[in-house]
PDB file of N, CA and C in Angstrom:
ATOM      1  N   UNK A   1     134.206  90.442 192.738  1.00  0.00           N
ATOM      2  CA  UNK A   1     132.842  90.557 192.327  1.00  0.00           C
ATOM      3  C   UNK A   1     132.757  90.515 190.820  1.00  0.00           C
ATOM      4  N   UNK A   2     131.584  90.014 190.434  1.00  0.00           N
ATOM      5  CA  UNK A   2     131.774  89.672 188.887  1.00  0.00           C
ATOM      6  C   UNK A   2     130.593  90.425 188.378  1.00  0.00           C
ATOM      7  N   UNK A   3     130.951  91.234 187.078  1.00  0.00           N
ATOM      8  CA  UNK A   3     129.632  92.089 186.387  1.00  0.00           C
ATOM      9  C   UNK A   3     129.217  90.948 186.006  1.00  0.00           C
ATOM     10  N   UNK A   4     127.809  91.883 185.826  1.00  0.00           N
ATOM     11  CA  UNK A   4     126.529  91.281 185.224  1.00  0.00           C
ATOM     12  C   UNK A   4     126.264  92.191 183.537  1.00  0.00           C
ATOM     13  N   UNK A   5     126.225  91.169 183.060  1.00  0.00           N
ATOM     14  CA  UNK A   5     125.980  91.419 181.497  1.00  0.00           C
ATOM     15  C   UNK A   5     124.851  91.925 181.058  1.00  0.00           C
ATOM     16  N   UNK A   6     124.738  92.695 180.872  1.00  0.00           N
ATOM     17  CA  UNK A   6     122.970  93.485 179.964  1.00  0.00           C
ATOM     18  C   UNK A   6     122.617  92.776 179.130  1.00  0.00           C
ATOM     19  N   UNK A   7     121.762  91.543 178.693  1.00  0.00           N
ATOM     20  CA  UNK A   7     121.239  91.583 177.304  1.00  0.00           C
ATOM     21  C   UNK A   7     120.763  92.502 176.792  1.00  0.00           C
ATOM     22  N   UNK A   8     121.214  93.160 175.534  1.00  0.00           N
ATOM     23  CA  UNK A   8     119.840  94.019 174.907  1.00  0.00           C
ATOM     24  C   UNK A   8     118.674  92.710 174.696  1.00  0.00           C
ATOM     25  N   UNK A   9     118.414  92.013 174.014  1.00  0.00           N
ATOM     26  CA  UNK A   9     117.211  91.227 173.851  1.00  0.00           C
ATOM     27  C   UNK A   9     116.045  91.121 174.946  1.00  0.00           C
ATOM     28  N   UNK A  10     116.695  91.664 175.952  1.00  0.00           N
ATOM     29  CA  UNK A  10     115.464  91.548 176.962  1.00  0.00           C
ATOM     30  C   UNK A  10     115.263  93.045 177.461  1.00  0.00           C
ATOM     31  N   UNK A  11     116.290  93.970 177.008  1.00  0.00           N
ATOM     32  CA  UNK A  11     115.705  95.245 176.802  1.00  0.00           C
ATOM     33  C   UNK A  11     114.142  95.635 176.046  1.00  0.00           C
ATOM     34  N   UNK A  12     114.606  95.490 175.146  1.00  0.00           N
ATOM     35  CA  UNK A  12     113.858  95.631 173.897  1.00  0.00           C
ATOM     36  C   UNK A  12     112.260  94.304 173.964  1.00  0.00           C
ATOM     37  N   UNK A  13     111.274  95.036 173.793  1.00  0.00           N
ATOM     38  CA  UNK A  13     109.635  94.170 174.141  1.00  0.00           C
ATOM     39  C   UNK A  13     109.384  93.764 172.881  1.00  0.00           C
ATOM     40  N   UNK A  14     109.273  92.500 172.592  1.00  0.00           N
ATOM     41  CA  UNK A  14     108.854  92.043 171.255  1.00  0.00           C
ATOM     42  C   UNK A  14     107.004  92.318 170.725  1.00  0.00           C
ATOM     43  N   UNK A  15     107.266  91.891 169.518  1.00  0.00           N
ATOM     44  CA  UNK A  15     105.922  92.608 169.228  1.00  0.00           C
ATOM     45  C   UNK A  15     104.424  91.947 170.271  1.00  0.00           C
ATOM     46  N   UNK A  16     104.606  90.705 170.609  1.00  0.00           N
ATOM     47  CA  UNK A  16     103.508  90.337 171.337  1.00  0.00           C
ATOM     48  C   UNK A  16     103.325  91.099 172.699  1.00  0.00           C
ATOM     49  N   UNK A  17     104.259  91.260 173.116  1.00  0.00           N
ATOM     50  CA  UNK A  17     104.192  92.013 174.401  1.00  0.00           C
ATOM     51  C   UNK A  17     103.656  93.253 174.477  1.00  0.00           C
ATOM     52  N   UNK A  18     103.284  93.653 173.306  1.00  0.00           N
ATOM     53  CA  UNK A  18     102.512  95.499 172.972  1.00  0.00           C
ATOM     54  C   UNK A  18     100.929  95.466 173.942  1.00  0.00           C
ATOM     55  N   UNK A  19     100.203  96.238 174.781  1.00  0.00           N
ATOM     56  CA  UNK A  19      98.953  96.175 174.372  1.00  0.00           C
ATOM     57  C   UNK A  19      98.367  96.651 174.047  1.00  0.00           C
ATOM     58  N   UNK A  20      96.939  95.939 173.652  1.00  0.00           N
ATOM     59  CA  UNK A  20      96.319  95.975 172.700  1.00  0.00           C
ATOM     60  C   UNK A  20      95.510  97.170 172.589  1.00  0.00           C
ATOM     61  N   UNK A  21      95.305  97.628 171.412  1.00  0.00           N
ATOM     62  CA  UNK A  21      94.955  99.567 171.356  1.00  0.00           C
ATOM     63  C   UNK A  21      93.259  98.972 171.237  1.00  0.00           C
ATOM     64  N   UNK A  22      92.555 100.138 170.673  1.00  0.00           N
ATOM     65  CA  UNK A  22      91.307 100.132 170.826  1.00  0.00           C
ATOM     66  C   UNK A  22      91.098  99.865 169.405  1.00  0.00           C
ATOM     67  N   UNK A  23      91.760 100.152 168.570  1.00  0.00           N
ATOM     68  CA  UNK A  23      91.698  99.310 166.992  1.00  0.00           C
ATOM     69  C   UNK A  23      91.934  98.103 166.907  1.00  0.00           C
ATOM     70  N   UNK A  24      92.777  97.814 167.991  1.00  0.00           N
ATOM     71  CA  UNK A  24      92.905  95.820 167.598  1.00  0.00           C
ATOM     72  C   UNK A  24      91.561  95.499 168.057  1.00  0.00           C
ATOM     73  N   UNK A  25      90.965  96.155 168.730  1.00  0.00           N
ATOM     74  CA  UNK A  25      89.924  95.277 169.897  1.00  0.00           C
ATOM     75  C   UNK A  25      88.428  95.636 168.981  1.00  0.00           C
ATOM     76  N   UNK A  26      88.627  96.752 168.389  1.00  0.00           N
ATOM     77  CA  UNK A  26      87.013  96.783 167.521  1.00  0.00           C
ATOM     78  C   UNK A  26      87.246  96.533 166.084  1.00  0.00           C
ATOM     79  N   UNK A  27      85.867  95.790 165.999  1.00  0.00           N
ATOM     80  CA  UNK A  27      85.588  94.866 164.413  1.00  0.00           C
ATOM     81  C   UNK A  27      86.275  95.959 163.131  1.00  0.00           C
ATOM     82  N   UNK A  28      86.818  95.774 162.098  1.00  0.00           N
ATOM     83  CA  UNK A  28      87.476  96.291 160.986  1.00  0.00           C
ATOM     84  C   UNK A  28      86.396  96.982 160.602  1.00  0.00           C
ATOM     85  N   UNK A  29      85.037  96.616 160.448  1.00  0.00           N
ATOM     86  CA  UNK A  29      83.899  98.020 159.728  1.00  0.00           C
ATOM     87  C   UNK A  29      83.449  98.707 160.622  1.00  0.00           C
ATOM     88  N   UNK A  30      83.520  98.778 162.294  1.00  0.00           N
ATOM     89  CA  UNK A  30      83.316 100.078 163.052  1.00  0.00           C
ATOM     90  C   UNK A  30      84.822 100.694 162.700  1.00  0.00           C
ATOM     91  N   UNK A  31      85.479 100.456 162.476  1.00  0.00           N
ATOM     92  CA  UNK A  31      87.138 101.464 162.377  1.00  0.00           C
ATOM     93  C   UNK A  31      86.571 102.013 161.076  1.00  0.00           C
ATOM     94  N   UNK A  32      86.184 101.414 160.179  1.00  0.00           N
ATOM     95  CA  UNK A  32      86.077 102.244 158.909  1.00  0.00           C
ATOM     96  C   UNK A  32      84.729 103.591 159.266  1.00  0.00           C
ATOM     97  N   UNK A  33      83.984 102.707 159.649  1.00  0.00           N
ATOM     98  CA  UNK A  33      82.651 103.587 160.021  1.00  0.00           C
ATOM     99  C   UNK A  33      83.058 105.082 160.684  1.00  0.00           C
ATOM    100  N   UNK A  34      83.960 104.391 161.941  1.00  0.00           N
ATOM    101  CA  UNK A  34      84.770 105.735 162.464  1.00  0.00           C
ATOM    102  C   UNK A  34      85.085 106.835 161.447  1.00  0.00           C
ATOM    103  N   UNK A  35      86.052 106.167 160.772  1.00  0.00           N
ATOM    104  CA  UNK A  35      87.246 106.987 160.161  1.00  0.00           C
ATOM    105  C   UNK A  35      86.037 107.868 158.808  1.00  0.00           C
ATOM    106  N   UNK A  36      85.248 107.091 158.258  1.00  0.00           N
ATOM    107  CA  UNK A  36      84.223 107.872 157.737  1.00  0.00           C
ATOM    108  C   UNK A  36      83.437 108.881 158.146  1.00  0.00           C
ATOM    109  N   UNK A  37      82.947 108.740 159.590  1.00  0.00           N
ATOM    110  CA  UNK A  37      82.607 110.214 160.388  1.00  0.00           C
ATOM    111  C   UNK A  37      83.586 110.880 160.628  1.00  0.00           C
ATOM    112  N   UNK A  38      84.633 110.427 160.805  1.00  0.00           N
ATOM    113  CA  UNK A  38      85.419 111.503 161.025  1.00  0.00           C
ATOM    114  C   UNK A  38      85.793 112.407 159.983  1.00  0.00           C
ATOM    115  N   UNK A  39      85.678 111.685 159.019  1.00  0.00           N
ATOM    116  CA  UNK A  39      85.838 112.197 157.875  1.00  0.00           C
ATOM    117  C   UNK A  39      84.723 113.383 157.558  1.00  0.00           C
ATOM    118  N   UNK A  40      83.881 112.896 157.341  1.00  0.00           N
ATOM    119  CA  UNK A  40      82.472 113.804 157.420  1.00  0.00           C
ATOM    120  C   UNK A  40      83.124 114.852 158.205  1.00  0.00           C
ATOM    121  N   UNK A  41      82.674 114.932 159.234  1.00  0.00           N
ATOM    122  CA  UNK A  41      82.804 115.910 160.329  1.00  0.00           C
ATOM    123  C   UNK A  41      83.823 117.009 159.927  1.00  0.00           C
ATOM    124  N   UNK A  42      84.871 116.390 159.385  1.00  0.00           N
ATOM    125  CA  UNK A  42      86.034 117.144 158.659  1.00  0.00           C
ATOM    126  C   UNK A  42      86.088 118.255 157.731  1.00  0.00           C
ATOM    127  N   UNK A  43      85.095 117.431 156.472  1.00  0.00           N
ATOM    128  CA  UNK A  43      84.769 118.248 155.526  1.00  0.00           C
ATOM    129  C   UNK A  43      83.892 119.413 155.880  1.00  0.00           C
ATOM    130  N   UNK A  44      83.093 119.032 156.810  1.00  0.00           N
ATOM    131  CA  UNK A  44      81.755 120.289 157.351  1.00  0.00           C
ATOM    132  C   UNK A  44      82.252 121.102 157.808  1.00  0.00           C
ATOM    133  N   UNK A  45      83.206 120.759 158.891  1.00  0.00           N
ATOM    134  CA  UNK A  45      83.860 121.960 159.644  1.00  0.00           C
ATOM    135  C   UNK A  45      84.962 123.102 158.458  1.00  0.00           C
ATOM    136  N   UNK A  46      85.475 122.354 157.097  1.00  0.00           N
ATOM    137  CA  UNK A  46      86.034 123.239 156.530  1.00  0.00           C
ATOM    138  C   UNK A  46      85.241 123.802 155.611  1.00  0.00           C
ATOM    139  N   UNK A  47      84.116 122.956 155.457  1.00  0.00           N
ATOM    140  CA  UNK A  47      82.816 123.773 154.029  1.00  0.00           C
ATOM    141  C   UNK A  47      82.474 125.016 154.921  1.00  0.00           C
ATOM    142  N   UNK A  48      82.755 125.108 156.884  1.00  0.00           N
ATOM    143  CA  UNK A  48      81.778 125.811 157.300  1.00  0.00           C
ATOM    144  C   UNK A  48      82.818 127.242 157.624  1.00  0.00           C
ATOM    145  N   UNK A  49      83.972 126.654 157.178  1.00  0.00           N
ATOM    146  CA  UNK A  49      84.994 127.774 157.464  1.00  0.00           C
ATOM    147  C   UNK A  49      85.336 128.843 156.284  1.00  0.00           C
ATOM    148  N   UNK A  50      84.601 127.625 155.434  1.00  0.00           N
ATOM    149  CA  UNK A  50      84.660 128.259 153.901  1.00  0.00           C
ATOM    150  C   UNK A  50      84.043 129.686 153.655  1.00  0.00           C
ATOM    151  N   UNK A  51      82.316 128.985 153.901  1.00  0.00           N
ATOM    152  CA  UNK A  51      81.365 129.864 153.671  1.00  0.00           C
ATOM    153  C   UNK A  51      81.298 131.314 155.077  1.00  0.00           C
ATOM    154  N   UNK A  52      82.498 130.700 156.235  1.00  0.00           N
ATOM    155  CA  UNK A  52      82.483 132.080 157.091  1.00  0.00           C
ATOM    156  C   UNK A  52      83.229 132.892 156.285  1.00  0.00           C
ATOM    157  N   UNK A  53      84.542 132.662 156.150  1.00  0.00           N
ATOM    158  CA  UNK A  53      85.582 133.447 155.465  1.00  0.00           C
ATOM    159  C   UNK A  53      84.497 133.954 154.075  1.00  0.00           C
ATOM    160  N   UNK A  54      84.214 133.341 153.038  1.00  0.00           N
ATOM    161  CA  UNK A  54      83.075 133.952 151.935  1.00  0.00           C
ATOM    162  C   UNK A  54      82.618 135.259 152.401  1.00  0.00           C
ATOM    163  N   UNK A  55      81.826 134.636 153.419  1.00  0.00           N
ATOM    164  CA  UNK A  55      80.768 136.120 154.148  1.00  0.00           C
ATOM    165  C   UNK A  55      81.854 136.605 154.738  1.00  0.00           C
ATOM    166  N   UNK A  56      82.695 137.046 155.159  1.00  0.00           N
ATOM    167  CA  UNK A  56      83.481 137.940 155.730  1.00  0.00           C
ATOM    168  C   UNK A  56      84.112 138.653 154.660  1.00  0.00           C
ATOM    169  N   UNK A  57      84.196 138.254 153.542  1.00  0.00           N
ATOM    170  CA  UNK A  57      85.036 138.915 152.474  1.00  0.00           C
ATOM    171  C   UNK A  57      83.442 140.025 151.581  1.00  0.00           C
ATOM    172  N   UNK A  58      82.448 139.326 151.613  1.00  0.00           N
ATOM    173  CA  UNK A  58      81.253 140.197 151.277  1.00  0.00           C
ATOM    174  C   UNK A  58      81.170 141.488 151.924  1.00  0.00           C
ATOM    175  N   UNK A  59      81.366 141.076 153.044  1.00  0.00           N
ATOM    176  CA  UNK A  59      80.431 142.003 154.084  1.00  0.00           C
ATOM    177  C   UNK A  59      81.866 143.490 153.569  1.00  0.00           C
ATOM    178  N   UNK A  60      83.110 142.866 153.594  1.00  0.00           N
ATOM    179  CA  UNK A  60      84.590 143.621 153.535  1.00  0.00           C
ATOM    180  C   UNK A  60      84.279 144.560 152.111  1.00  0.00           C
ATOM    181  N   UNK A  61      83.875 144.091 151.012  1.00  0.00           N
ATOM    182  CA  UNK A  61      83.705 144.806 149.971  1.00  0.00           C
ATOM    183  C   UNK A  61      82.306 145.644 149.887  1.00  0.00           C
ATOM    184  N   UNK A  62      81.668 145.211 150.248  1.00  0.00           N
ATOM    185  CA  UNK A  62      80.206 145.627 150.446  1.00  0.00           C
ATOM    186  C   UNK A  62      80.675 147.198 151.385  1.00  0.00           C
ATOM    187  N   UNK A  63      81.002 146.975 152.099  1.00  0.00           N
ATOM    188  CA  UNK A  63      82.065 148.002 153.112  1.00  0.00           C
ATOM    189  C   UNK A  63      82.553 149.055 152.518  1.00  0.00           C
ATOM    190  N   UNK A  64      83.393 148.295 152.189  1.00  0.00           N
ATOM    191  CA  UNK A  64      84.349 149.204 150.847  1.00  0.00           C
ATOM    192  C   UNK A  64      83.735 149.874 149.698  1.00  0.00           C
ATOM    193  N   UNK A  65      82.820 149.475 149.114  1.00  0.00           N
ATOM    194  CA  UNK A  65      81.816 149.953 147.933  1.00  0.00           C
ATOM    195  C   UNK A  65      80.820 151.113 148.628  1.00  0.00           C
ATOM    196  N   UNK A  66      80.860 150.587 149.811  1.00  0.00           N
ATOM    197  CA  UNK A  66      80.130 152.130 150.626  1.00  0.00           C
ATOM    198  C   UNK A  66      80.290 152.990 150.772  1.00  0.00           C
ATOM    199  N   UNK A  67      81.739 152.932 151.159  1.00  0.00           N
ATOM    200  CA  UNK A  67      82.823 154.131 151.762  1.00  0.00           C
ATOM    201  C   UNK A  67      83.450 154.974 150.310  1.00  0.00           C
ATOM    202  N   UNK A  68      83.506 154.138 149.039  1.00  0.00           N
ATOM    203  CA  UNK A  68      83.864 154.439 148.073  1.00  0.00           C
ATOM    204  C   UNK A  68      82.963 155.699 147.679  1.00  0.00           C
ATOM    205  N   UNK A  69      81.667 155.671 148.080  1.00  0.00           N
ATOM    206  CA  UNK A  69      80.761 156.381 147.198  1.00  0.00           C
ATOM    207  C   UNK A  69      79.811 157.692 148.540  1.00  0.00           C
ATOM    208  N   UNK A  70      80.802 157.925 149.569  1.00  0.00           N
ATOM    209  CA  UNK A  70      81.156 158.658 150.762  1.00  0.00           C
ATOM    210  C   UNK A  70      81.859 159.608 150.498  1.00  0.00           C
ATOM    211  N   UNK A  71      81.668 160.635 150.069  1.00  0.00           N
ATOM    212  CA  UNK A  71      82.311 162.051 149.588  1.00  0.00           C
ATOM    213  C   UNK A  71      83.324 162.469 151.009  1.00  0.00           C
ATOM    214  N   UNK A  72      82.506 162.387 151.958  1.00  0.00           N
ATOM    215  CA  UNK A  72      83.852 162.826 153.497  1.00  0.00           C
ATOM    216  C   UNK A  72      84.479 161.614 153.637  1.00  0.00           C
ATOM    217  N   UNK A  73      84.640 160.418 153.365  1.00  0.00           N
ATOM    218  CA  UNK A  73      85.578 159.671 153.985  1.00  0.00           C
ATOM    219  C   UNK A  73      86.756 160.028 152.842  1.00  0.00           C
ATOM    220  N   UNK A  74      86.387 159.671 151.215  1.00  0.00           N
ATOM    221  CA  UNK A  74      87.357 160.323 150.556  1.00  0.00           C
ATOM    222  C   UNK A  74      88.126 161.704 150.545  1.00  0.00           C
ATOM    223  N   UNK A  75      87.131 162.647 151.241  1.00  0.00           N
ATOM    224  CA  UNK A  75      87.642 163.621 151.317  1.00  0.00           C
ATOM    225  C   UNK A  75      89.353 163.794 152.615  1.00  0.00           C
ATOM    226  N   UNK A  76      88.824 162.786 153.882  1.00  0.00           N
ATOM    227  CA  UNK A  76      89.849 162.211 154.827  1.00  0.00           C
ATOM    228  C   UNK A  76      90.678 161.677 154.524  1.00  0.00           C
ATOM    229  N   UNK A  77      90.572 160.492 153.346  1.00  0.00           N
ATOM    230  CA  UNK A  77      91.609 159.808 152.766  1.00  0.00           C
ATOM    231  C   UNK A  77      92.466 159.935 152.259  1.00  0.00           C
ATOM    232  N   UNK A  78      92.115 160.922 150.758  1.00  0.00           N
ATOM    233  CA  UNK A  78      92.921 161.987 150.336  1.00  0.00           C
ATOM    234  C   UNK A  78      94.136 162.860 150.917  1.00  0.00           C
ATOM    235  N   UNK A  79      94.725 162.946 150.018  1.00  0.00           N
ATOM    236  CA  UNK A  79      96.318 163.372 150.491  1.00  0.00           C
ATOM    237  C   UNK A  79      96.196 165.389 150.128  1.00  0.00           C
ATOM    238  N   UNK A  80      96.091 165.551 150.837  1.00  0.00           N
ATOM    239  CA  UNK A  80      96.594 167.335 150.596  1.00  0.00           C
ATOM    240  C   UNK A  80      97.238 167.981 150.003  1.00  0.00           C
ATOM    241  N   UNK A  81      98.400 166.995 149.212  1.00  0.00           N
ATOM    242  CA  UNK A  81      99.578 167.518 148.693  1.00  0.00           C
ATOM    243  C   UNK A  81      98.658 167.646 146.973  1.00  0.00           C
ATOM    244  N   UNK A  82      98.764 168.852 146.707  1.00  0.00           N
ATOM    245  CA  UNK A  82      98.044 169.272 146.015  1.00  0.00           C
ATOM    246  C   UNK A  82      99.319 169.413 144.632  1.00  0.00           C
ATOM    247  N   UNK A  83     100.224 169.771 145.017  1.00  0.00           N
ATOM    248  CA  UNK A  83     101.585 169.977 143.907  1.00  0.00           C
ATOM    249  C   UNK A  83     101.590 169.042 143.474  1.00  0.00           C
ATOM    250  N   UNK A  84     101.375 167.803 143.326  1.00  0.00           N
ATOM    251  CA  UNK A  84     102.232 166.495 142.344  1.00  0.00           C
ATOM    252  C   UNK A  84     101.273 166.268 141.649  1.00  0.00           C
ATOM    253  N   UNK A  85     100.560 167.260 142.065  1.00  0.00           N
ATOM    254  CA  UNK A  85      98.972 166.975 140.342  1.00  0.00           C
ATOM    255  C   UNK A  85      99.440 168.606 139.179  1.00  0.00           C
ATOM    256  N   UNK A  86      99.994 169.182 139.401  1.00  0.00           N
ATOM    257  CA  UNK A  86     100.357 170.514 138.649  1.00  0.00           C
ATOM    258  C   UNK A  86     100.578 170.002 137.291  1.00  0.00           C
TER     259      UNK A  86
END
């Protein structure tokens, strides 16, 4: 019985044989148009992550400036050890 030889060359799919994605198939200025909303969309979602985190850091000091000027929470906070002020 006689082997049979593998070409790699017919392994391997040359470039025509690919198919075709959804970018070959739509016009070059809807891909840009795309990639421009997407773009958009991009920036909003991080301007909008921006201005959450912003207000979350307000609301955090605003907080803090409250509690600061709270005679019993400082009084809780405060350490008891009264000796290392002598």
């Amino acid at each position: 019985m006689a082997k049979k030889k593998w070409s790699s060359a017919t392994a391997e799919p040359s470039v025509q044989d690919k198919p075709a994605t959804l970018k070959d198939l739509l016009r070059p200025d809807i891909v840009a148009g795309l990639k421009a909303q997407a773009d958009a969309m991009k920036a909003e979602e991080q301007a909008r992550k921006d201005a959450a985190r912003a207000e979350a850091e307000a609301a955090r000091k605003a907080e803090e400036k409250r509690l600061e000027n709270d005679f019993g929470h400082l009084l809780e906070k405060s350490k008891l050890d009264w000796r290392k002020h002598k």
